[in-house]
Protein backbone atom coordinates (compact mmCIF):
# COMPACT_ATOMS: atom_id res chain seq x y z
CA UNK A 1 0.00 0.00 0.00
CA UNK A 2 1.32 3.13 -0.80
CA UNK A 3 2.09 5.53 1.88
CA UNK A 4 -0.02 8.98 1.63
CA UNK A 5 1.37 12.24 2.48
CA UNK A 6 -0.03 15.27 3.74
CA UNK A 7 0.58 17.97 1.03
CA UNK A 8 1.05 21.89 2.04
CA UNK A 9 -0.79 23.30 -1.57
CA UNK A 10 -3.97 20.88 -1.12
CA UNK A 11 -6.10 23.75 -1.51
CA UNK A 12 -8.19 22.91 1.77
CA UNK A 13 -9.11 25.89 4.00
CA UNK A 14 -8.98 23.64 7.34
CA UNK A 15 -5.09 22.44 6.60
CA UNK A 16 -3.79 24.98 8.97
CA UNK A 17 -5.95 23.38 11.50
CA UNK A 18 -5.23 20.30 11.13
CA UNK A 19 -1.35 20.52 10.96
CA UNK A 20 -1.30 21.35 14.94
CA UNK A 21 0.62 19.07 16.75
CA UNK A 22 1.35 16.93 13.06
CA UNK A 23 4.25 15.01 13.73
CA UNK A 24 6.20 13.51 10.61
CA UNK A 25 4.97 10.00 9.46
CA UNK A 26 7.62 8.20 7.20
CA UNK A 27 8.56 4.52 7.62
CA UNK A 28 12.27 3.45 8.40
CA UNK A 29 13.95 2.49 5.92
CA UNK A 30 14.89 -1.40 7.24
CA UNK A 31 18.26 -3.05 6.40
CA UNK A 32 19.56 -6.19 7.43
CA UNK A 33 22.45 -5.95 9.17
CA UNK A 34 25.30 -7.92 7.58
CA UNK A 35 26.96 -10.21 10.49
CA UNK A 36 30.09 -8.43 10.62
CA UNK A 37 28.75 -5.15 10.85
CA UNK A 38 28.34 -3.64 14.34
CA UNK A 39 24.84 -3.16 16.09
CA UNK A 40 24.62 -0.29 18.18
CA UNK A 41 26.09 -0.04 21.19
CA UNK A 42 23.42 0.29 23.61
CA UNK A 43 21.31 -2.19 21.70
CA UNK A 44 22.59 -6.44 22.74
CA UNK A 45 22.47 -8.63 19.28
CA UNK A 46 19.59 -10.69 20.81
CA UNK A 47 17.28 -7.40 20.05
CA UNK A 48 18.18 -6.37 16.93
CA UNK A 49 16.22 -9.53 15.24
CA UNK A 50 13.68 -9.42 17.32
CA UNK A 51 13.31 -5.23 16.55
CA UNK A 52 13.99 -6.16 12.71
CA UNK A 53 10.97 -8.70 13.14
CA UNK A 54 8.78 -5.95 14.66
CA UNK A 55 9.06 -3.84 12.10
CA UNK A 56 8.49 -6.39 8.93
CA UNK A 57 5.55 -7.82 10.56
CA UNK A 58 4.23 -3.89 11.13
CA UNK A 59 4.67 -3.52 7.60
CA UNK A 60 3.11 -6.52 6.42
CA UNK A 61 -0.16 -5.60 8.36
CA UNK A 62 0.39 -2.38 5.96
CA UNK A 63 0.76 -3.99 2.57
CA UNK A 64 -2.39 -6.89 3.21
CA UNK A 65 -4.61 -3.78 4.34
CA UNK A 66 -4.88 -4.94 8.30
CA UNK A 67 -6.04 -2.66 11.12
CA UNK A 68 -4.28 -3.79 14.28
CA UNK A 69 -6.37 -4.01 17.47
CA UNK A 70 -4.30 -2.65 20.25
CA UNK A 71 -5.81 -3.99 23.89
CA UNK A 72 -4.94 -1.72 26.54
CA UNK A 73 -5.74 -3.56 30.38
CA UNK A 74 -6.11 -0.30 31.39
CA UNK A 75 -9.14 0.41 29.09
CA UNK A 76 -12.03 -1.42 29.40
CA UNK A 77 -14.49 0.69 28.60
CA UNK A 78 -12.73 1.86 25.06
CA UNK A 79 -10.77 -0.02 21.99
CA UNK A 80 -8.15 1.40 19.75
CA UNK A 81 -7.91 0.02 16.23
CA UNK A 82 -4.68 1.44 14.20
CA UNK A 83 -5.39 1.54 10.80
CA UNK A 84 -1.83 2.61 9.70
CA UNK A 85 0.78 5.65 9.66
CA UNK A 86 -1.33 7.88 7.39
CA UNK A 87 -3.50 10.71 9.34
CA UNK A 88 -7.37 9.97 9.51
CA UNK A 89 -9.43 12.84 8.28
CA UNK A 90 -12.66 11.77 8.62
CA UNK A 91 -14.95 8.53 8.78
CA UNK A 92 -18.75 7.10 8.64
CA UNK A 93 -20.77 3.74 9.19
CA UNK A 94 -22.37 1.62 7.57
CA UNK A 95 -26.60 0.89 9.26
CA UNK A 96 -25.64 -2.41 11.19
CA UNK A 97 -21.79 -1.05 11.71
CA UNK A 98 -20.30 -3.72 10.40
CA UNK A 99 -17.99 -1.51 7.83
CA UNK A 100 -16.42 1.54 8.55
CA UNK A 101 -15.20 4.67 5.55
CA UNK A 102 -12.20 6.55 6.45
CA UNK A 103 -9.76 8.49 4.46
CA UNK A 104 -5.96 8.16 5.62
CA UNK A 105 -5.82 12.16 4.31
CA UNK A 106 -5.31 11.52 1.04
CA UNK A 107 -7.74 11.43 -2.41
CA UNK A 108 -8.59 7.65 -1.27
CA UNK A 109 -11.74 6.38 0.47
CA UNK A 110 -11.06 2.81 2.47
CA UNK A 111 -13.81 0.83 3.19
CA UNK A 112 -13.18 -1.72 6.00
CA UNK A 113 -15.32 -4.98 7.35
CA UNK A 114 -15.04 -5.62 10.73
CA UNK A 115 -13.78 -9.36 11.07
CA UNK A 116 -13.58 -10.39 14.96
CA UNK A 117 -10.93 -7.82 16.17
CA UNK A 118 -9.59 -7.11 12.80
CA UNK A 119 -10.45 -4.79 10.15
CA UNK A 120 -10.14 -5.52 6.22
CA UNK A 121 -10.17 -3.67 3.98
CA UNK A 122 -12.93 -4.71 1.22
CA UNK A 123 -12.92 -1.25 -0.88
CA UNK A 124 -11.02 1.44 -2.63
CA UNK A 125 -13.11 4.40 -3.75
CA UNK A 126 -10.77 6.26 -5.60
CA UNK A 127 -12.60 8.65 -8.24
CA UNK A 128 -11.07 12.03 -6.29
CA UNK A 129 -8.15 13.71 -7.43
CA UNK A 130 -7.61 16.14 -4.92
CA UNK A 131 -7.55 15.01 -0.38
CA UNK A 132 -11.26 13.63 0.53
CA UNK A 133 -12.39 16.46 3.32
CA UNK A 134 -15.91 14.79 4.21
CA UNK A 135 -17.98 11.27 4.04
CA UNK A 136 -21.42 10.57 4.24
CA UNK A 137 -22.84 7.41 5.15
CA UNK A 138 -26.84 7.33 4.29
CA UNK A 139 -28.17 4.08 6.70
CA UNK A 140 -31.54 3.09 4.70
CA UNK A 141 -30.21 3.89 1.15
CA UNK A 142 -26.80 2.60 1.64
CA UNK A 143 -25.37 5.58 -0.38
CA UNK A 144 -22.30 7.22 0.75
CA UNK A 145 -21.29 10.66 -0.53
CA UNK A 146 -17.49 11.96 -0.69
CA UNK A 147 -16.33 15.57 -0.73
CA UNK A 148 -12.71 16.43 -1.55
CA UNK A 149 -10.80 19.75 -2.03
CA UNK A 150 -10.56 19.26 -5.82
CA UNK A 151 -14.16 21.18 -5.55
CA UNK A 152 -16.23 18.12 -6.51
CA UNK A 153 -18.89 15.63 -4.87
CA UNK A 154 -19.65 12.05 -5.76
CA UNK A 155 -23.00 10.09 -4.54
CA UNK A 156 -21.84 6.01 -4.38
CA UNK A 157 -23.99 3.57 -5.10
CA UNK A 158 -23.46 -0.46 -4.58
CA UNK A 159 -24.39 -2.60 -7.48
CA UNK A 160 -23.05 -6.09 -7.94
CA UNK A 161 -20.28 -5.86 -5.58
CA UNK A 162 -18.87 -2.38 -7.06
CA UNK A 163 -19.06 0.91 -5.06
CA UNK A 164 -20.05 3.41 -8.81
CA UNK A 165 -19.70 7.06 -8.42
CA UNK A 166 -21.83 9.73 -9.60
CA UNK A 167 -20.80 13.30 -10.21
CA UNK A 168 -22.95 16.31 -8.49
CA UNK A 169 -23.26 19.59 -9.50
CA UNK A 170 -22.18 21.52 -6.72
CA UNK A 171 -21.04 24.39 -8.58
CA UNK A 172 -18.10 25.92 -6.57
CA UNK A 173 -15.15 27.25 -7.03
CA UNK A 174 -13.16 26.41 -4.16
CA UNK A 175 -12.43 23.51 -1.76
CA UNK A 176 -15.25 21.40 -0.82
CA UNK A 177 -14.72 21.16 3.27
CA UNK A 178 -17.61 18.80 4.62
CA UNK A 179 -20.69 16.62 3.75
CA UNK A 180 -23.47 15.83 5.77
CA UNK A 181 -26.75 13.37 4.99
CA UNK A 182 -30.02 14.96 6.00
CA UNK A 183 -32.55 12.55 8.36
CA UNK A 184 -34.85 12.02 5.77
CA UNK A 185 -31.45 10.80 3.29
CA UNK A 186 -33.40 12.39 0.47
CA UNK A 187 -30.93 15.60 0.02
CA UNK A 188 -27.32 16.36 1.70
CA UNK A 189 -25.56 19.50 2.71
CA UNK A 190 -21.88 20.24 1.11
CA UNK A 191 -19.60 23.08 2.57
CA UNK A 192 -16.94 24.94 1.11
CA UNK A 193 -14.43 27.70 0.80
CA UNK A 194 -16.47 29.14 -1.53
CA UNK A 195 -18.32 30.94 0.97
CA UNK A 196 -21.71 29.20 0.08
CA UNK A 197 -23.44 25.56 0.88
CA UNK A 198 -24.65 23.34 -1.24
CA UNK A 199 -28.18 21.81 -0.49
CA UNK A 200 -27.78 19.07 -3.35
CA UNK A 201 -31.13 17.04 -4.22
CA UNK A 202 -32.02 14.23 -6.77
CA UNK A 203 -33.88 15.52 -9.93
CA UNK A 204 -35.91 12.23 -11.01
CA UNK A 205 -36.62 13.68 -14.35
CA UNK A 206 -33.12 14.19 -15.36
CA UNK A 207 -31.62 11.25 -13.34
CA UNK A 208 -28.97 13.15 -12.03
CA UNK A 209 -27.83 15.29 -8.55
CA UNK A 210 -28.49 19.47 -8.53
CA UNK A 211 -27.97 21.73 -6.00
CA UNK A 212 -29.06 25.10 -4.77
CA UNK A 213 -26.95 27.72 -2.93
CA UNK A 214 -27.40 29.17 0.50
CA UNK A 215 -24.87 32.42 0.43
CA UNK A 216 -26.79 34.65 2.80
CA UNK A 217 -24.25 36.61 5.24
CA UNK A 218 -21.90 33.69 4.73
CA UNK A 219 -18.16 35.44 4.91
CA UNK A 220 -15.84 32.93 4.74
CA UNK A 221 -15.10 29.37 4.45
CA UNK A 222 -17.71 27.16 5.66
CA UNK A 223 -16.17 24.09 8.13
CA UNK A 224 -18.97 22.34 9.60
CA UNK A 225 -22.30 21.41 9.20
CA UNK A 226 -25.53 19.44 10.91
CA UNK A 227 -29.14 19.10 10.44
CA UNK A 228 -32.05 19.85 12.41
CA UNK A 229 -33.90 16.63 13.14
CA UNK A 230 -36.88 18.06 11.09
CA UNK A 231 -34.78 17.62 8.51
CA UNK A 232 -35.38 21.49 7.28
CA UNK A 233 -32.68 23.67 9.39
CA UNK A 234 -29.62 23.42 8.72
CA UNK A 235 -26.89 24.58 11.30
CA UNK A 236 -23.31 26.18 9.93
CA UNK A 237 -20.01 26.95 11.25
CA UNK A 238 -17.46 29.07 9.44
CA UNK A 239 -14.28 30.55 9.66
CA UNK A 240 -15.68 34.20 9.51
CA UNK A 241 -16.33 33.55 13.44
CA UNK A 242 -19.63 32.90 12.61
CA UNK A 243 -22.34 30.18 13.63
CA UNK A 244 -25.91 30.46 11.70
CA UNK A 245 -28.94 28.38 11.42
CA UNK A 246 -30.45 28.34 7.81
CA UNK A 247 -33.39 27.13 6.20
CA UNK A 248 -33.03 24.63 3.35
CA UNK A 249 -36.51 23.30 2.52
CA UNK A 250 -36.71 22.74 -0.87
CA UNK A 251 -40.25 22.90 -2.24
CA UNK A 252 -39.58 20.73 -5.25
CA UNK A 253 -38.89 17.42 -2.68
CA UNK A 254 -40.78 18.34 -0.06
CA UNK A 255 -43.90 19.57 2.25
CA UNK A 256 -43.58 22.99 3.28
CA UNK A 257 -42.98 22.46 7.13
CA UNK A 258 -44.27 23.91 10.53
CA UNK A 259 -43.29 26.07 12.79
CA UNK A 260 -40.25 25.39 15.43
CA UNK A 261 -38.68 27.41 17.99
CA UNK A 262 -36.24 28.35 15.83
CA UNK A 263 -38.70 30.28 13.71
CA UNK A 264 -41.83 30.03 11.69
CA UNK A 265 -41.06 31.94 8.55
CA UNK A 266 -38.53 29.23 6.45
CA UNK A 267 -38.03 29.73 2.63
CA UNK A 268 -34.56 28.07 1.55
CA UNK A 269 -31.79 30.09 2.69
CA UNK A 270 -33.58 32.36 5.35
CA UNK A 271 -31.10 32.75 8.15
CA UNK A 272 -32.91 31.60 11.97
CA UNK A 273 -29.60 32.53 14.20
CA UNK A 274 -26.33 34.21 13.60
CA UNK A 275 -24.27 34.64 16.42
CA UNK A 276 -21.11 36.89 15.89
CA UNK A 277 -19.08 36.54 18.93
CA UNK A 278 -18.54 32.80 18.88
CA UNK A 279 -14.01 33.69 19.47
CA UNK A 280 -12.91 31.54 16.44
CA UNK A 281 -13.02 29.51 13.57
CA UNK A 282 -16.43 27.24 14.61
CA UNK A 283 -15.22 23.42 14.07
CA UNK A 284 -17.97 21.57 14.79
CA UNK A 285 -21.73 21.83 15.10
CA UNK A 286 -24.19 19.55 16.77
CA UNK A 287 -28.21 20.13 17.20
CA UNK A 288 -29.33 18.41 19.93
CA UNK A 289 -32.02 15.31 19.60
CA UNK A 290 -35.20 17.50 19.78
CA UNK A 291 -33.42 19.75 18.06
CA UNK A 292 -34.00 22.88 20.27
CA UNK A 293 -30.55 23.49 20.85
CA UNK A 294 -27.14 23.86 19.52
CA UNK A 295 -23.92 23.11 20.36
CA UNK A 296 -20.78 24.55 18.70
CA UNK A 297 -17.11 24.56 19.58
CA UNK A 298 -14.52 27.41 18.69
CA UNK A 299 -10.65 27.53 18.08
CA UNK A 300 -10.21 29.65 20.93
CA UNK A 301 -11.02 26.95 23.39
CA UNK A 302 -14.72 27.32 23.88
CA UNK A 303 -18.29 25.41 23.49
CA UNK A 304 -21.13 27.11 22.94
CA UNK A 305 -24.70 26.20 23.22
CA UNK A 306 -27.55 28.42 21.66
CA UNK A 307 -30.77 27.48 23.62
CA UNK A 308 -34.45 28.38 21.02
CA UNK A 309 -36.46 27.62 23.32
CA UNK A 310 -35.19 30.84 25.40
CA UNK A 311 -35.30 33.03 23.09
CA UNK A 312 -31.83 31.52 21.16
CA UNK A 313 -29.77 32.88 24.15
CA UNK A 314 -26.14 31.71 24.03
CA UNK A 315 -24.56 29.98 26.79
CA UNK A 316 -20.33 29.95 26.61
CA UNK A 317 -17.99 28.13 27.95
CA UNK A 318 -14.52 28.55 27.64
CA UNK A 319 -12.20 26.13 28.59
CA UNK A 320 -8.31 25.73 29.42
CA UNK A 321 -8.29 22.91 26.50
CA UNK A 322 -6.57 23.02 23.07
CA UNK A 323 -8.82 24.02 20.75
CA UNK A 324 -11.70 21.22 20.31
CA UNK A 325 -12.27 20.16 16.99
CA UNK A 326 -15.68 18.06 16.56
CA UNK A 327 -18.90 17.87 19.16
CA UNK A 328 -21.64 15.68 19.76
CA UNK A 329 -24.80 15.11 21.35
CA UNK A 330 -25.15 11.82 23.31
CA UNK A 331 -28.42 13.10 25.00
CA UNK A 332 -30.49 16.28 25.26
CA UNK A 333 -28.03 17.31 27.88
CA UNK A 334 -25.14 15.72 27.71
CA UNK A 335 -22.54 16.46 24.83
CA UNK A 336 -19.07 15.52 24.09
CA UNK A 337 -16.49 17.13 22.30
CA UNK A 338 -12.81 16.64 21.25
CA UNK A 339 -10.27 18.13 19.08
CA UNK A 340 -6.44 19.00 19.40
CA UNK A 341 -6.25 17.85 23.18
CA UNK A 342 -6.31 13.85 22.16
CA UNK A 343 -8.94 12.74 24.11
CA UNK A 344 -12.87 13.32 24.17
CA UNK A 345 -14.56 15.54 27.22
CA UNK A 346 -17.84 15.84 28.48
CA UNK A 347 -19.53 18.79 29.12
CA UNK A 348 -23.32 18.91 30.85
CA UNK A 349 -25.88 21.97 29.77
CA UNK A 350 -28.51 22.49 32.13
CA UNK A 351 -29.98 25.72 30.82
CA UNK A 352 -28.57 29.36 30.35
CA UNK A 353 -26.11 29.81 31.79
CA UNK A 354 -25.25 26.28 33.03
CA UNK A 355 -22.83 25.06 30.92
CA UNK A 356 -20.12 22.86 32.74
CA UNK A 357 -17.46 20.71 32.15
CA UNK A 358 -18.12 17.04 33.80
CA UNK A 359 -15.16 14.90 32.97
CA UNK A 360 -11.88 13.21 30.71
CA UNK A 361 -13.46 10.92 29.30
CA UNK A 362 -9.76 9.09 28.41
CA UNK A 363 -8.18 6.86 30.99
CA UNK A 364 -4.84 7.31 31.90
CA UNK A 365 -1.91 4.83 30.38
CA UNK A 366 0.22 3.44 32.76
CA UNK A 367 3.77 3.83 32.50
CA UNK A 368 5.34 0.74 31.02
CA UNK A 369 8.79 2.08 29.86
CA UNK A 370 10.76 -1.22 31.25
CA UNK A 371 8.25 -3.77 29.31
CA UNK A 372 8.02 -1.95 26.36
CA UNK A 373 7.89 -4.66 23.65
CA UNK A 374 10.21 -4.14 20.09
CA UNK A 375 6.46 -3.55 18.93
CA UNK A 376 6.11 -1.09 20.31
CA UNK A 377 8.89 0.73 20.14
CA UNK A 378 8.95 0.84 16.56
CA UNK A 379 5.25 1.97 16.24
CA UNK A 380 6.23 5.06 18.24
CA UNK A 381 9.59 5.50 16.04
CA UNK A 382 7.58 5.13 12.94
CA UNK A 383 4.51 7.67 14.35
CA UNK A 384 6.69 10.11 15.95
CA UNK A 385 10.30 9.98 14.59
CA UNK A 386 11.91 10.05 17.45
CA UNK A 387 14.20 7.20 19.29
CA UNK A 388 12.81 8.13 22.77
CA UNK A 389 10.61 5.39 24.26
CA UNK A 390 8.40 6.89 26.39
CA UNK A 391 9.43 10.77 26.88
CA UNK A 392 7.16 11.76 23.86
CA UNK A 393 4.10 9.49 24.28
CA UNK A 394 1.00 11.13 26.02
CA UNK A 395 -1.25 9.42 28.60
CA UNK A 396 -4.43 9.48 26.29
CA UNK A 397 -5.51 6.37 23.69
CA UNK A 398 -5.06 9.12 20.91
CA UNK A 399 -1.42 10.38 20.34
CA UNK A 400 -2.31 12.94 17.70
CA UNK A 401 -5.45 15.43 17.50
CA UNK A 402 -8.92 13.80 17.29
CA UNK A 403 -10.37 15.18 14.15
CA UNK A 404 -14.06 13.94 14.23
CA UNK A 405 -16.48 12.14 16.54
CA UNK A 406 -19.38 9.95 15.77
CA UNK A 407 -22.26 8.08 16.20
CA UNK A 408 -21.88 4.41 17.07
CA UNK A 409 -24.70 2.61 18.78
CA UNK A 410 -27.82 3.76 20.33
CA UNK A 411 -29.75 6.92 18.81
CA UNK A 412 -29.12 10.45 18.94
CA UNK A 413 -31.44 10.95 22.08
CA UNK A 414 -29.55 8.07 23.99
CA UNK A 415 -26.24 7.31 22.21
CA UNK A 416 -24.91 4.03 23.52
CA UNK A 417 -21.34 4.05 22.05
CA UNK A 418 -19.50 6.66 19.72
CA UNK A 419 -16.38 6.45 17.53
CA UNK A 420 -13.24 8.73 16.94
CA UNK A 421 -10.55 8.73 14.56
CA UNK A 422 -7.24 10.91 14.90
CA UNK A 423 -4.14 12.33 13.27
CA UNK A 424 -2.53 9.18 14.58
CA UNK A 425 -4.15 7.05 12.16
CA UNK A 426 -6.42 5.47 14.98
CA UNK A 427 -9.72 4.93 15.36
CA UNK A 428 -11.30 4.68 19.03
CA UNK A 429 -14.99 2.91 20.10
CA UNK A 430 -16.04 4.92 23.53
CA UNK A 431 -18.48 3.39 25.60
CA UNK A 432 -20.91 6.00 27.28
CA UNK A 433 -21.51 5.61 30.92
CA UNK A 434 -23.21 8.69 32.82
């Protein structure tokens, strides 16, 4: 398998975020050792085979398209699946979760079946030229749509055993920078750095995918995106510092909906909340499973929850975190978000004004520097470059940035288990215990 690599002029507006805390991910390059030749001088014979073993067995799992499962005694309510070197930008599931779609930050799509405690890979979707920024995952049609910064969209379908794209008319000009499925699966959201969303929808008359543009007061690139359980609002956050709540009915697909506390008034594109002062470039959105709230989370540290129900009042929180990077709703009042700090956090909103932080969700790793294994040792050369066992490695299951949460098990007014994939080419299962 070829080894990806993250490129500085991939024309996505969220690459500065992403390259905090990047460390450099390159393979050693492993040479037998001739018997006459020296080993080095801290390192006794007996484990330099057993090192040079590690390493071609880590690259083996590489080439036949393995991801390792990692047990940690420590960890019982979490497991960590490595699914290579290569960052992980973002991910969905499959209805029954049997098969997980991730992108190892490159133009590539990997589709994996879960097999026991192993992954394999069963799929290559490979029709984007430029790095894959989003993935949808529709449950009930089994279509998955792909968003990439070379500004186009593809809808997959399955037929005979063969994932076949087809091309959407987004119409931009810049980066595509996320992709979300609405409830209903019948139409999908698609932001960009063109300063505009895409609502895209299915024209049955001319068999093919259009799409109609929400621009309204939008300033700059648009990173984030989630949909109101009513399937009609549609919840944005940009870097312009901005997080809005538009309408995207589209009368051509659909019945011309009620009222919510949000507003009553909703042709496509009216705007229901803009809130200026959110500190930074908004990351992540998540409504709430009734959908009378939002949560957002901001580069400088903070989550924010906009309440409709009282009159859209804003409730802040800032923390002492790195910035967070993706949030999610497990219940109406419980959310959880995570980003550049390696490990998810919960945070508990009560009402206005009652936003608090409840705990790390992450256990602690214990310190194992003596029984390090050759194994290990060479993962964490290989991830971090560095010869240093145990000076570098952080106390968290993640050992890069978590880029993106989501849903596992359980629904979105009781999730049961959620997912999270990293710059460390890991994905985690959290189990959620209040």
């Amino acid at each position: 398998m070829q080894q990806s690599k993250l490129s500085s002029n991939s024309g996505s507006p969220l690459s500065p975020s992403l390259l905090v805390g990047f460390p450099s991910c390159r393979l050693p390059r492993v040479r037998e050792r001739s018997p006459a030749q020296p080993a080095h001088p801290h390192q006794p014979p007996h484990q330099l085979s057993e090192s040079f073993a590690a390493v071609v067995f880590h690259q083996a799992c590489r080439r036949h398209s393995l991801a390792l499962h990692i047990p940690d005694s420590s960890c019982q309510d979490m497991s960590l699946y490595n699914f290579g070197l290569d960052p992980l930008s973002c991910h969905a599931w499959n209805k029954d979760r049997t098969q997980i779609a991730i992108s190892p930050n490159s133009n590539e799509v990997h589709i994996y079946q879960r097999k026991g405690k192993e992954w394999n890979k069963i799929h290559e979707l490979t029709e984007h030229s430029g790095r894959i920024t989003g993935i949808g995952w529709a449950p009930e049609s089994n279509r998955i749509v792909t968003c990439a910064s070379d500004r186009n969209a593809y809808v997959w379908t399955l037929k005979d055993g063969v994932w076949k794209p087809t091309l959407v008319l987004v119409r931009i000009n810049r980066a595509a920078t996320c992709v979300k499925w609405s409830p209903l699966e019948n139409k999908f959201a698609l932001g960009s750095g063109a300063r505009l969303i895409s609502v895209c929808y299915f024209e049955k008359e001319n068999d093919w995918w259009l799409s109609k543009h929400i621009k309204k007061a939008i300033r700059s690139t648009v990173l984030s995106l989630d949909w109101h359980p009513n399937n009609i609002l549609l919840a944005a956050g940009s870097a312009d510092l901005h997080c809005r709540v538009f309408s995207a009915y589209i009368k051509d697909i659909e019945e011309k909906p009620g009222p919510t506390p949000w507003g009553a008034k909703m042709p496509f594109g009216e705007v229901l909340l803009e809130h200026k002062d959110c500190g930074g470039w908004v990351h992540g959105v998540s409504f709430s499973p009734s959908g009378d709230s939002l949560a957002w989370v901001s580069h400088n540290s903070s989550i924010s929850v906009a309440d409709a129900t009282q009159g859209k009042e804003v409730t802040q929180l800032t923390t002492d975190h790195l910035p967070l990077m993706s949030v999610l709703h497990i219940n109406e009042t419980e959310i959880v978000a995570a980003g550049h700090d390696c490990c998810p956090y919960q945070y508990s909103y009560k009402g206005p004004g009652s936003l608090e932080f409840v705990k790390k969700l992450d256990i602690p790793k214990q310190s194992s520097k003596s029984s390090m294994s050759a194994m290990q040792h060479f993962r964490n050369l290989d991830k971090k470059a560095t010869t240093e066992d145990d000076d570098s490695e952080l106390d968290t299951l993640h050992q890069n940035s978590i880029t993106q949460l989501c849903l596992v098990e359980g629904d979105r007014a009781n999730v049961e288990k959620f997912s999270s994939v990293g710059l460390d080419g890991a994905m985690v299962l959290w189990d959620v215990k209040l």
